[in-house]
PDB file of N, CA and C in Angstrom:
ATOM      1  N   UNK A   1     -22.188 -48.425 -49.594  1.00  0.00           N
ATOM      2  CA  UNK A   1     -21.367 -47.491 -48.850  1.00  0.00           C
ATOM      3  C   UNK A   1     -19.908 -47.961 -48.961  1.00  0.00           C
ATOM      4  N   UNK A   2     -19.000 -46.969 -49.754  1.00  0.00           N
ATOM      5  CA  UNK A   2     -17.733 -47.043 -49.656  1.00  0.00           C
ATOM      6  C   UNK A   2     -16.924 -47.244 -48.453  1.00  0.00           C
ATOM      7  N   UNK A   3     -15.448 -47.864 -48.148  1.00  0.00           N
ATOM      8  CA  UNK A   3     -14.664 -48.063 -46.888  1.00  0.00           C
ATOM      9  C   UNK A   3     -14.762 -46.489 -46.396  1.00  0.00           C
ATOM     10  N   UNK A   4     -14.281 -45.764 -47.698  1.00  0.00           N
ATOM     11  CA  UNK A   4     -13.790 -44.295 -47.229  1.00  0.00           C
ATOM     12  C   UNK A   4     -15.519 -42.979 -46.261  1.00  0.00           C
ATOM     13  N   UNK A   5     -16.499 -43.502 -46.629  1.00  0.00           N
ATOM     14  CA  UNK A   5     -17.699 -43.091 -46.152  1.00  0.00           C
ATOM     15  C   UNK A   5     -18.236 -43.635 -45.073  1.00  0.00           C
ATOM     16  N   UNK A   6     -17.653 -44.900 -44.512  1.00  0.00           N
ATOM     17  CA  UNK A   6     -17.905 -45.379 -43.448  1.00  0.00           C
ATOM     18  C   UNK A   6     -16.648 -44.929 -42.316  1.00  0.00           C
ATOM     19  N   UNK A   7     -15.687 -44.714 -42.766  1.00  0.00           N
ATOM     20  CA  UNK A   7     -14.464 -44.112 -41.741  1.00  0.00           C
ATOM     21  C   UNK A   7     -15.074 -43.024 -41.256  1.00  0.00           C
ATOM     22  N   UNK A   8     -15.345 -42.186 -42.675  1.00  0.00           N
ATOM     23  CA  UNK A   8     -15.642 -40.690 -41.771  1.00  0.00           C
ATOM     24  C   UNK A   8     -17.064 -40.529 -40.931  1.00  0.00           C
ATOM     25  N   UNK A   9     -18.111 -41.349 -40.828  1.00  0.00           N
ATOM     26  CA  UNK A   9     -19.241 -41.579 -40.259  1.00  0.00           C
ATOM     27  C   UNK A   9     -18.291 -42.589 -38.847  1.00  0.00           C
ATOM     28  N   UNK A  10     -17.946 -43.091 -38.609  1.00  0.00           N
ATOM     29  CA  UNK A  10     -17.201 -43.674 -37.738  1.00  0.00           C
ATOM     30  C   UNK A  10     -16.128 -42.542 -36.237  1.00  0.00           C
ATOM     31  N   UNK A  11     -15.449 -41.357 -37.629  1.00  0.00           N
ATOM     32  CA  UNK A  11     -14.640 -40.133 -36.939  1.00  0.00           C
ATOM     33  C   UNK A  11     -15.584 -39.631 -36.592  1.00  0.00           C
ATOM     34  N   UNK A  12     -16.365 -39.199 -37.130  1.00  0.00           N
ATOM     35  CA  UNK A  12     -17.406 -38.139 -36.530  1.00  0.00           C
ATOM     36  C   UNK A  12     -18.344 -38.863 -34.907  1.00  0.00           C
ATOM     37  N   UNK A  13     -18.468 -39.730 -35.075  1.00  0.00           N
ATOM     38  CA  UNK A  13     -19.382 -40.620 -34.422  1.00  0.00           C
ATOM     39  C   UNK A  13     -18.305 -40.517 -32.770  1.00  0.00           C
ATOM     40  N   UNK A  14     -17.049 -40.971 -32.940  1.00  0.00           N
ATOM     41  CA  UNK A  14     -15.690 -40.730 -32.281  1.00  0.00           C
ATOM     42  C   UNK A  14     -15.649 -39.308 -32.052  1.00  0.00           C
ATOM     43  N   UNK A  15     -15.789 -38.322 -32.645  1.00  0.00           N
ATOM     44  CA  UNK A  15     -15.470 -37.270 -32.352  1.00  0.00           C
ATOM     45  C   UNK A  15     -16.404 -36.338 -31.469  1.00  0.00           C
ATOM     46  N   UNK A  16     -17.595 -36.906 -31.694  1.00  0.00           N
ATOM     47  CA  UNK A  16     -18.550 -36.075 -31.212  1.00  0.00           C
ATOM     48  C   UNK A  16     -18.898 -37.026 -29.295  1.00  0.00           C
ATOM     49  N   UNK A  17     -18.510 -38.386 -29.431  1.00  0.00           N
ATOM     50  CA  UNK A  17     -18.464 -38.428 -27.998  1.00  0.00           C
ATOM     51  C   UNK A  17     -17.140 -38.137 -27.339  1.00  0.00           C
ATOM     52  N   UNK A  18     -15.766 -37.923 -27.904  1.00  0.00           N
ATOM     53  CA  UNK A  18     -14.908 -37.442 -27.348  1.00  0.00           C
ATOM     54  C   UNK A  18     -15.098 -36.214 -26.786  1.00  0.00           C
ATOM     55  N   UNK A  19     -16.245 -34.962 -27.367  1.00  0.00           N
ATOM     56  CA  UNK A  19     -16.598 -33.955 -26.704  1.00  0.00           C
ATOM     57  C   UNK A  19     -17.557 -33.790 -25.910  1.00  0.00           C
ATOM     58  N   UNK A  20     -18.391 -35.132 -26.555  1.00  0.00           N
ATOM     59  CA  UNK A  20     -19.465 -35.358 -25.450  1.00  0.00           C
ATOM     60  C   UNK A  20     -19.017 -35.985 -23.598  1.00  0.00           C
ATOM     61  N   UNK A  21     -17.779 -36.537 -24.014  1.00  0.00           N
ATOM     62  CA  UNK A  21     -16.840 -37.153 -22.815  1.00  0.00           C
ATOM     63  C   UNK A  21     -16.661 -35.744 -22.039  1.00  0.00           C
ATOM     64  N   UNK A  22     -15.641 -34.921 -22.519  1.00  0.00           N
ATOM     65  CA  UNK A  22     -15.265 -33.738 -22.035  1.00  0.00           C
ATOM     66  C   UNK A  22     -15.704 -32.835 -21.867  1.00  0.00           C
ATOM     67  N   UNK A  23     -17.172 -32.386 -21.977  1.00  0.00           N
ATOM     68  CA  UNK A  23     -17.615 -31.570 -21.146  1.00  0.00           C
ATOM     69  C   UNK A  23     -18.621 -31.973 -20.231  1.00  0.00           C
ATOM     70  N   UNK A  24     -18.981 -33.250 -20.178  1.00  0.00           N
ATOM     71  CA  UNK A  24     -19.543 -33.899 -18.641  1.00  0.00           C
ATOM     72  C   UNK A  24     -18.346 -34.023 -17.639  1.00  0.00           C
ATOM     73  N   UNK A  25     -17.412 -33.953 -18.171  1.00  0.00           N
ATOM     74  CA  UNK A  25     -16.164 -34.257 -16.883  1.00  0.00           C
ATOM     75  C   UNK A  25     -16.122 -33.045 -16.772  1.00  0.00           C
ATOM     76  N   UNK A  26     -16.172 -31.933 -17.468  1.00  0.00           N
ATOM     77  CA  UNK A  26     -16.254 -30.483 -16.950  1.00  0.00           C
ATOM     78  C   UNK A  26     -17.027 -29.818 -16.208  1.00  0.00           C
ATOM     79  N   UNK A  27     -18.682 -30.232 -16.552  1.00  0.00           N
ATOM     80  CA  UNK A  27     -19.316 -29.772 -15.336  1.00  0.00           C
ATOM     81  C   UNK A  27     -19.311 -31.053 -14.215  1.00  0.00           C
ATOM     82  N   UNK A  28     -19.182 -31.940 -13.961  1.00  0.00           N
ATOM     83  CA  UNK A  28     -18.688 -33.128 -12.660  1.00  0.00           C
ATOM     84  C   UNK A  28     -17.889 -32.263 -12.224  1.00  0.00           C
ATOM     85  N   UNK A  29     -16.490 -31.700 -12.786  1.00  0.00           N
ATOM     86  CA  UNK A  29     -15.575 -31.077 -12.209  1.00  0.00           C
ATOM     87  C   UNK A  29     -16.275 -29.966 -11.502  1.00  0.00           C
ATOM     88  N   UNK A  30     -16.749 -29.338 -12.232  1.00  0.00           N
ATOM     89  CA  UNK A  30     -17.609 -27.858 -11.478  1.00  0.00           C
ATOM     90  C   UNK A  30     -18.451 -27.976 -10.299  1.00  0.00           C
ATOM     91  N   UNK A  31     -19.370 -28.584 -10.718  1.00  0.00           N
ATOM     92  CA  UNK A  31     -20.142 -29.406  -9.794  1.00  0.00           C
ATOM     93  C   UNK A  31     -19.318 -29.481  -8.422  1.00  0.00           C
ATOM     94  N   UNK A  32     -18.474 -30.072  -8.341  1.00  0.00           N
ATOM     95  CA  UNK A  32     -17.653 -30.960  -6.990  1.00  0.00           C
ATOM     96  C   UNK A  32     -17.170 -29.860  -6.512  1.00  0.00           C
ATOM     97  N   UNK A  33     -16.554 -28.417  -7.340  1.00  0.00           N
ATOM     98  CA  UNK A  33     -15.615 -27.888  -6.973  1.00  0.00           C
ATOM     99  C   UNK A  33     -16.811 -27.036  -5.965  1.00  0.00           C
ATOM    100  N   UNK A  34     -17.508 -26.625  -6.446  1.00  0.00           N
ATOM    101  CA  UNK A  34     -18.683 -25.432  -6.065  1.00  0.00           C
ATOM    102  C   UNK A  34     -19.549 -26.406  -4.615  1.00  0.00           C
ATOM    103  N   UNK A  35     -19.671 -27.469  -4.554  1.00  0.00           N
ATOM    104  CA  UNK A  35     -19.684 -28.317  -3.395  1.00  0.00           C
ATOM    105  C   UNK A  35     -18.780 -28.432  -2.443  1.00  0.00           C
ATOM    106  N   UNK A  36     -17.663 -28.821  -2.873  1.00  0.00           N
ATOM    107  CA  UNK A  36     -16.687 -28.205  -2.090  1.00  0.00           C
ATOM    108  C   UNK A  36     -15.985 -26.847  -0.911  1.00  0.00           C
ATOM    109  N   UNK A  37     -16.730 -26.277  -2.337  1.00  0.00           N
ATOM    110  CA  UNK A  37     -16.415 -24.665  -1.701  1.00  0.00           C
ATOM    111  C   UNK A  37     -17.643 -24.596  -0.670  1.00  0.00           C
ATOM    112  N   UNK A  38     -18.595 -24.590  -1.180  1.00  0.00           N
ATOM    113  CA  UNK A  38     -19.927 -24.261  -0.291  1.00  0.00           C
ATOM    114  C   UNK A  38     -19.630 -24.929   1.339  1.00  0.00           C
ATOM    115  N   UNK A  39     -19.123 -26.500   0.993  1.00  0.00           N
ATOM    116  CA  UNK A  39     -18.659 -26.927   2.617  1.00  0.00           C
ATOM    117  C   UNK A  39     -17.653 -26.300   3.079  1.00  0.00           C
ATOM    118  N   UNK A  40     -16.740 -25.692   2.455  1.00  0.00           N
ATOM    119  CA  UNK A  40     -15.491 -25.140   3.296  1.00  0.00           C
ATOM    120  C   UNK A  40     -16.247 -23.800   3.712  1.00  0.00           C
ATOM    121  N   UNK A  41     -17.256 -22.895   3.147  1.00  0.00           N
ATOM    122  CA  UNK A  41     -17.948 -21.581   3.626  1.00  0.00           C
ATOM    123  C   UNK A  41     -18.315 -21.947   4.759  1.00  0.00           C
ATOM    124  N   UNK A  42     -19.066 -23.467   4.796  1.00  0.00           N
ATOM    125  CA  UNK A  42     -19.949 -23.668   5.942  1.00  0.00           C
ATOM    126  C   UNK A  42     -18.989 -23.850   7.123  1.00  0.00           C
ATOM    127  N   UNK A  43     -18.167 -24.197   6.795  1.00  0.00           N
ATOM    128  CA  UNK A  43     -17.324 -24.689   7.918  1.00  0.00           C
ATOM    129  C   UNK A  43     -16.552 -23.992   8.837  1.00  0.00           C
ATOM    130  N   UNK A  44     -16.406 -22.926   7.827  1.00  0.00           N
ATOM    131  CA  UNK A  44     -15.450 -21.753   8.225  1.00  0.00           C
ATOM    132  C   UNK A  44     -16.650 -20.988   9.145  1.00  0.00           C
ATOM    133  N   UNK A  45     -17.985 -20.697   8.631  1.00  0.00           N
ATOM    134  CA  UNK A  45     -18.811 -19.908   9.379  1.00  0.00           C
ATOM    135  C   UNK A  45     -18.887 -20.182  10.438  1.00  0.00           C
ATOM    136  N   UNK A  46     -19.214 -21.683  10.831  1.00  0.00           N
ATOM    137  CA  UNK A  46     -18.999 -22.511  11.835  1.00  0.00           C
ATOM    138  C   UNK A  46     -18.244 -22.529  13.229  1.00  0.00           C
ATOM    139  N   UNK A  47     -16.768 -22.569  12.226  1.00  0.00           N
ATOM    140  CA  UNK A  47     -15.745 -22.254  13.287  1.00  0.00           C
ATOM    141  C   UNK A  47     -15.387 -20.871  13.639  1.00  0.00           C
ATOM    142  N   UNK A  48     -15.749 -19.765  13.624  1.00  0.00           N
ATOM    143  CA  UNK A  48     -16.291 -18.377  13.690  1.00  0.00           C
ATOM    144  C   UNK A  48     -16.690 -18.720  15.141  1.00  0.00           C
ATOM    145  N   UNK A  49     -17.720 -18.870  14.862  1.00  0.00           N
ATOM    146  CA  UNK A  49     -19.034 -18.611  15.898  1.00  0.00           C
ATOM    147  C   UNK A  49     -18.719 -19.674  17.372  1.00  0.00           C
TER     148      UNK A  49
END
């Protein structure tokens, strides 16, 4: 295996957890936000009543 065939097995390898990074922080983000919201519904119903 050439230098130049091991770089690009290396980028790819890099590249594919850089997206694998960014869309677990996307649904975490979602996740929290939709938790969030759901406690502020509850809370609000709450203070209603």
């Amino acid at each position: 295996m050439n230098k130049k065939t091991l770089t690009w097995i290396i980028a790819v390898i890099g590249g594919v957890a850089a997206v694998t990074a960014a869309v677990t922080s996307f649904l975490i983000f979602r996740e929290k936000r939709k938790k969030d919201d759901e406690e502020l519904e509850h809370y609000l119903d709450s203070s209603i009543q």
